[in-house]
PDB file of N, CA and C in Angstrom:
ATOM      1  N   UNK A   1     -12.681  -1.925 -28.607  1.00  0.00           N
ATOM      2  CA  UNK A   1     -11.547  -1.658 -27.767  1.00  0.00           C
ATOM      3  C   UNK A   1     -10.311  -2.206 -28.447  1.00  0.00           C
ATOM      4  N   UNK A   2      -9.074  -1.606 -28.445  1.00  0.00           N
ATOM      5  CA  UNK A   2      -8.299  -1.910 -28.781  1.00  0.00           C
ATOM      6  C   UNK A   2      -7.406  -3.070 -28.225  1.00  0.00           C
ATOM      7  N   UNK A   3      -6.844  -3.913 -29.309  1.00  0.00           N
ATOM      8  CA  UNK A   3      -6.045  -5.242 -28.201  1.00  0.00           C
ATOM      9  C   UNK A   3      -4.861  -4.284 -27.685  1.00  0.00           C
ATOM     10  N   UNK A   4      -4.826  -4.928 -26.361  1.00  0.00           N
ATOM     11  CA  UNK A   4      -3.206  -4.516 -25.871  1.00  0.00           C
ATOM     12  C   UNK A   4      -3.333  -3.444 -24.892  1.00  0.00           C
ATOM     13  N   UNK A   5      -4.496  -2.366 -24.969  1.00  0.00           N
ATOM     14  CA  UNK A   5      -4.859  -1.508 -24.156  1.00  0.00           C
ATOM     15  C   UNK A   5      -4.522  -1.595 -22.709  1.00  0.00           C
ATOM     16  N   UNK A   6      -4.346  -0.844 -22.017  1.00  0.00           N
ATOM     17  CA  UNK A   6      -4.592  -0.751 -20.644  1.00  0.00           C
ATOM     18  C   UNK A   6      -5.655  -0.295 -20.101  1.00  0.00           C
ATOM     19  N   UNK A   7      -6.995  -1.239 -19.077  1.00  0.00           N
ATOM     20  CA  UNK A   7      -7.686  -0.354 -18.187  1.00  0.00           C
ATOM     21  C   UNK A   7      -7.399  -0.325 -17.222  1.00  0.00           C
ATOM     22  N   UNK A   8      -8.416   0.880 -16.933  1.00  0.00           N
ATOM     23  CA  UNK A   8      -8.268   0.961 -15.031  1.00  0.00           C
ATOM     24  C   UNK A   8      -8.586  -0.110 -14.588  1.00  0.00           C
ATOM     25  N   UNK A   9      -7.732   0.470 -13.340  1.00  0.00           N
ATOM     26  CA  UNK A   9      -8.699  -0.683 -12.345  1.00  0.00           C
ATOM     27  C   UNK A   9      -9.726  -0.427 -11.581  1.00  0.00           C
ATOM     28  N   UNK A  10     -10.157  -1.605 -10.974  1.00  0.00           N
ATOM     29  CA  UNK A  10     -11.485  -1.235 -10.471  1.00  0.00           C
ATOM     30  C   UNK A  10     -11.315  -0.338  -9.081  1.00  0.00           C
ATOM     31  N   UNK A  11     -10.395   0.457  -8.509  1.00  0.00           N
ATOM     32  CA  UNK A  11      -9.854   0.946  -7.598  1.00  0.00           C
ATOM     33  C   UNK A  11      -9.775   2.798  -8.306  1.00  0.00           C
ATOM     34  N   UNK A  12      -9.439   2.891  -9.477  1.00  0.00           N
ATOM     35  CA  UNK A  12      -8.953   4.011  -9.981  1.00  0.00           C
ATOM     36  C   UNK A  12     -10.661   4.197 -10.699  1.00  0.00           C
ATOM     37  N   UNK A  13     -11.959   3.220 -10.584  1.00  0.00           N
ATOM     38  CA  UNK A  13     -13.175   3.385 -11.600  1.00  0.00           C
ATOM     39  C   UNK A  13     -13.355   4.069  -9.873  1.00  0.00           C
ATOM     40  N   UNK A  14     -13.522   3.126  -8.777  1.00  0.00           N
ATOM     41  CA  UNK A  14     -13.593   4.325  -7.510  1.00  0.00           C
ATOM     42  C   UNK A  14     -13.455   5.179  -7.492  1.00  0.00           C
ATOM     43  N   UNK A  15     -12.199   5.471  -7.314  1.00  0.00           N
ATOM     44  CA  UNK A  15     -11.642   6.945  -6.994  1.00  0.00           C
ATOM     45  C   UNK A  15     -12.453   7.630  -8.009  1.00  0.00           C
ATOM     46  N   UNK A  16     -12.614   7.692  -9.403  1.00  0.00           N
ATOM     47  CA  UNK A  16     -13.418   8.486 -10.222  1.00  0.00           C
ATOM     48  C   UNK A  16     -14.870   8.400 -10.060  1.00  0.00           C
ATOM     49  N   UNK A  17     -15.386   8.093  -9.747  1.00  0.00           N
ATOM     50  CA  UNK A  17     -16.726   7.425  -9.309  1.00  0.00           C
ATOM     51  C   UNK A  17     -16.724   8.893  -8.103  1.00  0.00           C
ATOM     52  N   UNK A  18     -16.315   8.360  -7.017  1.00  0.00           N
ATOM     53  CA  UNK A  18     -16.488   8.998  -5.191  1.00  0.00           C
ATOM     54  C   UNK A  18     -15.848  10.196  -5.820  1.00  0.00           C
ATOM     55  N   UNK A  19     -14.990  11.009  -6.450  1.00  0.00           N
ATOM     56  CA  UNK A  19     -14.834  12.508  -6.797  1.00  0.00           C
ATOM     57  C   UNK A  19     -15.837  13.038  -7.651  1.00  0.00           C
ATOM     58  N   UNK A  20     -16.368  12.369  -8.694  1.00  0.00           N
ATOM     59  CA  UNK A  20     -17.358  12.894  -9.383  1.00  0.00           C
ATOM     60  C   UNK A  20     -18.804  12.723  -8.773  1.00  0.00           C
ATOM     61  N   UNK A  21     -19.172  11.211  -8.225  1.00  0.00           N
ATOM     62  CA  UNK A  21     -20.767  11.449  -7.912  1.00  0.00           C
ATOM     63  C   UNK A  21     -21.043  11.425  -6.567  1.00  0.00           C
ATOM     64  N   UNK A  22     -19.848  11.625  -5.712  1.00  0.00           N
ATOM     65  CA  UNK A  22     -19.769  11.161  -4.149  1.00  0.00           C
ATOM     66  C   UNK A  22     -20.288   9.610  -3.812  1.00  0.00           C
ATOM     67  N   UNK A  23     -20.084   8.818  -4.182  1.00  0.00           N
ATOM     68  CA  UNK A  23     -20.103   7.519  -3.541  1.00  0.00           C
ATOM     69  C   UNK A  23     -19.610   6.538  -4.104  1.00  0.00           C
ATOM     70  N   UNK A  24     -18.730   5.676  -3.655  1.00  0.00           N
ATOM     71  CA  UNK A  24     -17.667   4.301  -3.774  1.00  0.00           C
ATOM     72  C   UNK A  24     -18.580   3.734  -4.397  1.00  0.00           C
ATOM     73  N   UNK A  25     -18.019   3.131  -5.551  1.00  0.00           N
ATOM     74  CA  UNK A  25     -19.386   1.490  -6.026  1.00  0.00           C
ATOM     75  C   UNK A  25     -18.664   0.251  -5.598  1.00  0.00           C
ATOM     76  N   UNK A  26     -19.141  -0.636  -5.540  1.00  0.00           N
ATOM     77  CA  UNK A  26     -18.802  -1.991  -5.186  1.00  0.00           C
ATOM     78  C   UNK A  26     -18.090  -2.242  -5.895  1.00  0.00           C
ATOM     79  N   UNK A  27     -16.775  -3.338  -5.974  1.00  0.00           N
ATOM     80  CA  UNK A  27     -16.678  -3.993  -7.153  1.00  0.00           C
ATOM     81  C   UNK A  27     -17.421  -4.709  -7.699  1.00  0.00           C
ATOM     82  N   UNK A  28     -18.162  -5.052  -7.228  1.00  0.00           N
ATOM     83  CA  UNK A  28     -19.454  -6.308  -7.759  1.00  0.00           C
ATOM     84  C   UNK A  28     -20.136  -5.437  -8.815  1.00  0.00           C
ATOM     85  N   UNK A  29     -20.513  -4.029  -8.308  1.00  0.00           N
ATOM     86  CA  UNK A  29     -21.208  -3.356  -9.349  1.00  0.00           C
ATOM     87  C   UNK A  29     -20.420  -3.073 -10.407  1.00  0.00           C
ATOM     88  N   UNK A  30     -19.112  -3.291 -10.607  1.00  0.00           N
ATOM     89  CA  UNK A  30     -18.370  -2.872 -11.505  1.00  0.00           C
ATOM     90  C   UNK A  30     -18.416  -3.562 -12.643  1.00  0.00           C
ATOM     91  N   UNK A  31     -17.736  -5.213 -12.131  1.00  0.00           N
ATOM     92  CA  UNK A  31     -17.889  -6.466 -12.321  1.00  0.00           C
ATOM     93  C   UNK A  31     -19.296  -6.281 -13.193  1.00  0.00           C
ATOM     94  N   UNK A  32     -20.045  -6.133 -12.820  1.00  0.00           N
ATOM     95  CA  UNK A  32     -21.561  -6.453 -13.173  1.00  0.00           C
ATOM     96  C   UNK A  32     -21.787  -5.400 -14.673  1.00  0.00           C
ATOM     97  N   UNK A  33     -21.635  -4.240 -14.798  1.00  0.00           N
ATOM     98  CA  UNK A  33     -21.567  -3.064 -15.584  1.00  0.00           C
ATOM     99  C   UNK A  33     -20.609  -3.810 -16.787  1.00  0.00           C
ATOM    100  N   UNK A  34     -19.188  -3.763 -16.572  1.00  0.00           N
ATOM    101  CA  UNK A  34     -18.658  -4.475 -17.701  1.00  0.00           C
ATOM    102  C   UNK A  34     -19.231  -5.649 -18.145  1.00  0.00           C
ATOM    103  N   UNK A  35     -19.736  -6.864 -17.215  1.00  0.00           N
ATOM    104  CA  UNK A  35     -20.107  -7.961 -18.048  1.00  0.00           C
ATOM    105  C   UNK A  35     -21.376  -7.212 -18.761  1.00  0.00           C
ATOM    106  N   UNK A  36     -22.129  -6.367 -18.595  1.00  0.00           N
ATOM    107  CA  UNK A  36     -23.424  -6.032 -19.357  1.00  0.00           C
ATOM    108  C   UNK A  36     -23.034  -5.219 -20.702  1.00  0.00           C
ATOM    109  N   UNK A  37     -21.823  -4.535 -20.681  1.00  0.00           N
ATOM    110  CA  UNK A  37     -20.889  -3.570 -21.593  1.00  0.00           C
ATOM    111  C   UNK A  37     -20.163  -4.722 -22.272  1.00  0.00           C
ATOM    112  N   UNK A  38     -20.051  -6.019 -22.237  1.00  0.00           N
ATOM    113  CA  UNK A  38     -18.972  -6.742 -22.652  1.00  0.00           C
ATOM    114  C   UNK A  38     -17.705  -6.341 -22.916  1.00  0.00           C
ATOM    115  N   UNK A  39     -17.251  -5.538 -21.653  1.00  0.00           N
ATOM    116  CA  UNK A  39     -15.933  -5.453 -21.166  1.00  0.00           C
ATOM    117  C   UNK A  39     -14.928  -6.044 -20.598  1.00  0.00           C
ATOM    118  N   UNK A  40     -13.851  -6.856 -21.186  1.00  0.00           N
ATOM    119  CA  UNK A  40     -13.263  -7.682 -20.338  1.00  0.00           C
ATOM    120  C   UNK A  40     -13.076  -7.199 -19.153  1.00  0.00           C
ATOM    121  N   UNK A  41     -12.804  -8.597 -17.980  1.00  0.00           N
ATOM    122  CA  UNK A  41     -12.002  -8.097 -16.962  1.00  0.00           C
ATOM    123  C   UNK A  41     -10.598  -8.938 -16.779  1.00  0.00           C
ATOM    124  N   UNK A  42      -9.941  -7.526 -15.699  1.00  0.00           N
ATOM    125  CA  UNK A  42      -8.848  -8.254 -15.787  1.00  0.00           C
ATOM    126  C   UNK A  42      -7.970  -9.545 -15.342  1.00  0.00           C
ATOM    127  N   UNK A  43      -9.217 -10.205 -14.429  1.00  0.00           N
ATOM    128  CA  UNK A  43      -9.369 -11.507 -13.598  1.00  0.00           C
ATOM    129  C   UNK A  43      -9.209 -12.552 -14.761  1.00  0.00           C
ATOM    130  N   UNK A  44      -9.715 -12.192 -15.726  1.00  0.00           N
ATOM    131  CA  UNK A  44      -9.848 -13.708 -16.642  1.00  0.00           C
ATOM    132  C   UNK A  44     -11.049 -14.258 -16.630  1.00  0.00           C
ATOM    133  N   UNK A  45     -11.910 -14.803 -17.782  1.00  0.00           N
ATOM    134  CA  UNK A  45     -13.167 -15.431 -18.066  1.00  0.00           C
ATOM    135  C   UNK A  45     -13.709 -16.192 -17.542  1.00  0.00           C
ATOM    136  N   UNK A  46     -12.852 -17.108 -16.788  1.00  0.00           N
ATOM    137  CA  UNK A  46     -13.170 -18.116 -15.761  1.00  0.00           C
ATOM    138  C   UNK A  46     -13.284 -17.445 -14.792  1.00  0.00           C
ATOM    139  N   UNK A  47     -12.509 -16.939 -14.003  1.00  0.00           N
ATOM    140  CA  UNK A  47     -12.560 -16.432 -12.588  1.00  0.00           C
ATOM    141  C   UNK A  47     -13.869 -15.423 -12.462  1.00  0.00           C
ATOM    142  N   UNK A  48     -13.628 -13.906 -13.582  1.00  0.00           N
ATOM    143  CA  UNK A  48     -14.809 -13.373 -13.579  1.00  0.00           C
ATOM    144  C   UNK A  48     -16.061 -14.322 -13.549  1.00  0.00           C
ATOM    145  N   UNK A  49     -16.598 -14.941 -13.910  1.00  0.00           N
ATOM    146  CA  UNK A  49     -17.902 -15.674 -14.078  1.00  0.00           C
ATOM    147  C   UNK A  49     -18.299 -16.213 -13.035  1.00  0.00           C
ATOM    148  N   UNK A  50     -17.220 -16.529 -11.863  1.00  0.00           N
ATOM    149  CA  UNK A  50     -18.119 -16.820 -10.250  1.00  0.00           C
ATOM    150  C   UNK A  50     -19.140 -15.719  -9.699  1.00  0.00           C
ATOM    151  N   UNK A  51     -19.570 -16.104  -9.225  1.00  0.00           N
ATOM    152  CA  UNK A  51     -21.263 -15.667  -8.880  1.00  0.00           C
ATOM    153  C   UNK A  51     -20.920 -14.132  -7.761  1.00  0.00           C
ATOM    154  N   UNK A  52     -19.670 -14.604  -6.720  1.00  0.00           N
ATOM    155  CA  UNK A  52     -19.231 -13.483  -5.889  1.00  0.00           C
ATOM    156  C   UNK A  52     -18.547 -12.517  -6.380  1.00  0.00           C
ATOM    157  N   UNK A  53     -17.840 -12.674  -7.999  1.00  0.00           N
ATOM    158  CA  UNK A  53     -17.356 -11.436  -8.488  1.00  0.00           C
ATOM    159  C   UNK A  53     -18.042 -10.666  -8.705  1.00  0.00           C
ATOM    160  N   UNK A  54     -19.528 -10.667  -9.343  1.00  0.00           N
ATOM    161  CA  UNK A  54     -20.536  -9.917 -10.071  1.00  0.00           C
ATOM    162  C   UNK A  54     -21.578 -10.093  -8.946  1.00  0.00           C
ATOM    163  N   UNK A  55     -21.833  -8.490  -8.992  1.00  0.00           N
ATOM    164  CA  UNK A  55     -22.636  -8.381  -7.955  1.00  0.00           C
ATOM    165  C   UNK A  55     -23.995  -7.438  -8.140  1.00  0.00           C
ATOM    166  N   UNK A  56     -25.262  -7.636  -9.091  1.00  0.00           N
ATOM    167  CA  UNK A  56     -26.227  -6.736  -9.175  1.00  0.00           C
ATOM    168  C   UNK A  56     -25.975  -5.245  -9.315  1.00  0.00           C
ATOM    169  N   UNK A  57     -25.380  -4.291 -10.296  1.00  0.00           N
ATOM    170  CA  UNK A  57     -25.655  -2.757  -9.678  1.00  0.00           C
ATOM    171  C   UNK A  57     -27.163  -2.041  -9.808  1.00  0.00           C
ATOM    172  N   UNK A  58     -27.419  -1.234  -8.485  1.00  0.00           N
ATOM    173  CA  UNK A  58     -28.382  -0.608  -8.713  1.00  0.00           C
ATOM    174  C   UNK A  58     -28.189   0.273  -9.904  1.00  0.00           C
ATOM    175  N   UNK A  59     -29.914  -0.197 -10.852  1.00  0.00           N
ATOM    176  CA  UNK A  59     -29.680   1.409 -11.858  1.00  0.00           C
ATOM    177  C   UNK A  59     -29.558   2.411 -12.197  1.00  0.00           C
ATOM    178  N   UNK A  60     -29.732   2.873 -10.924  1.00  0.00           N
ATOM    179  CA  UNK A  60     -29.515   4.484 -10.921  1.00  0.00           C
ATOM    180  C   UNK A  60     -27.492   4.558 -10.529  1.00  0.00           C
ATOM    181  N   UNK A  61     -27.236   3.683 -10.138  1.00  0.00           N
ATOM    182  CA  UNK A  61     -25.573   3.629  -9.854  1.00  0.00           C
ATOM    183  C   UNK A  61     -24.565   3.065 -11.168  1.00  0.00           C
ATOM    184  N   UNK A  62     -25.537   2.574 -12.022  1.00  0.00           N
ATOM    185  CA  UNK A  62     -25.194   2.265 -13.571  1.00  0.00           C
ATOM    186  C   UNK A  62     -24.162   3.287 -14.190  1.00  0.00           C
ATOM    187  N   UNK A  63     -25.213   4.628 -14.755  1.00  0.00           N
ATOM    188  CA  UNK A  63     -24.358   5.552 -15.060  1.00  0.00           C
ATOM    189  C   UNK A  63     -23.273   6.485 -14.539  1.00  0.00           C
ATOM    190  N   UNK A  64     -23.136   6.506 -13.629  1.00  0.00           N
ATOM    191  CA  UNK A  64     -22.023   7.105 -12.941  1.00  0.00           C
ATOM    192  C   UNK A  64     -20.736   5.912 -13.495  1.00  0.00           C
ATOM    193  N   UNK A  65     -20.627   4.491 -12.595  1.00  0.00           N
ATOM    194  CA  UNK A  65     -19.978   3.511 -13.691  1.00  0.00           C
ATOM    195  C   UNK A  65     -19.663   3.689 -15.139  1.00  0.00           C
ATOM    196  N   UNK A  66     -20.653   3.930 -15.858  1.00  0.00           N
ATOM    197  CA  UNK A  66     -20.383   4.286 -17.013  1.00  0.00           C
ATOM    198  C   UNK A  66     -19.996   5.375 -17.802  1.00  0.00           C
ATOM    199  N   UNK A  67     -19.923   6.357 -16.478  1.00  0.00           N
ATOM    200  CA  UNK A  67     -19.211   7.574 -17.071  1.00  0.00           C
ATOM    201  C   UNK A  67     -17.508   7.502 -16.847  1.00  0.00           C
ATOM    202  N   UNK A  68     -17.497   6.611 -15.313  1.00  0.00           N
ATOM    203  CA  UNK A  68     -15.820   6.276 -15.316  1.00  0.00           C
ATOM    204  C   UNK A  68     -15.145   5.235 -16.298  1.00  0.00           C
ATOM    205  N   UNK A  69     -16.158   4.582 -16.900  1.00  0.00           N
ATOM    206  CA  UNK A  69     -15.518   3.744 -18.404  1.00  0.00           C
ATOM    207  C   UNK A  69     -15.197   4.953 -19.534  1.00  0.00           C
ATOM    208  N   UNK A  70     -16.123   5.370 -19.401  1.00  0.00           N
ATOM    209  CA  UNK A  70     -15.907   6.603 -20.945  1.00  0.00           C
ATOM    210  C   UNK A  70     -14.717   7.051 -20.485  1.00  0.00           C
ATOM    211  N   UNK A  71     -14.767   7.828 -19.604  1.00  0.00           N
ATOM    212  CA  UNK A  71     -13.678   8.792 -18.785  1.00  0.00           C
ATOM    213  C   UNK A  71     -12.178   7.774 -19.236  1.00  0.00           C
ATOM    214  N   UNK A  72     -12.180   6.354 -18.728  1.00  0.00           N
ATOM    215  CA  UNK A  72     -10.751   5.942 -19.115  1.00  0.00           C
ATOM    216  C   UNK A  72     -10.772   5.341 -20.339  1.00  0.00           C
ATOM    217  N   UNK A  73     -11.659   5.817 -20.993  1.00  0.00           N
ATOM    218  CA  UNK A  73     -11.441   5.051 -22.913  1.00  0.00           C
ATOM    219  C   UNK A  73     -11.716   3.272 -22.455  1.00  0.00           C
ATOM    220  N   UNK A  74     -12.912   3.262 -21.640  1.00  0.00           N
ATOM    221  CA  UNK A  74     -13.525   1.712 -21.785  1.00  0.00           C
ATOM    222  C   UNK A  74     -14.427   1.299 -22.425  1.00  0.00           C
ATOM    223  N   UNK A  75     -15.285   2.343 -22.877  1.00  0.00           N
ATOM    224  CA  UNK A  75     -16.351   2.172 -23.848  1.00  0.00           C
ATOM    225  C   UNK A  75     -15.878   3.614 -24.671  1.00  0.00           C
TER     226      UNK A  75
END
């Protein structure tokens, strides 16, 4: 990834998410997807790493997530 970039947010990985596969993901699942992608977030290293930011995603709810990273140039 490039320094300096802009990502989405986890609001705009929604909205792409619920138009393409019909259903909202958590932020937790989001949270959770980037730390496994080693994607920053935009909270900061400390803050991300509390236990209530990251929240388990189911695997089958993985790739959809990971199609709204591709989609905004996150992976």
């Amino acid at each position: 990834m490039m320094e300096g970039m802009i990502m989405a947010t986890d609001a705009e990985i929604q909205k792409f998410v619920q138009h393409h596969q019909g259903f909202i993901p958590k932020r937790g699942w989001i949270a959770h997807v980037k730390a496994a992608r080693g994607i920053p977030t935009l909270r900061g290293a400390k803050e991300a790493r509390r236990k209530h930011d990251i929240e388990p995603c189911p695997p089958e709810k993985r790739e959809a997530i990971e199609e709204a990273f591709r989609h905004f140039g996150m992976m």
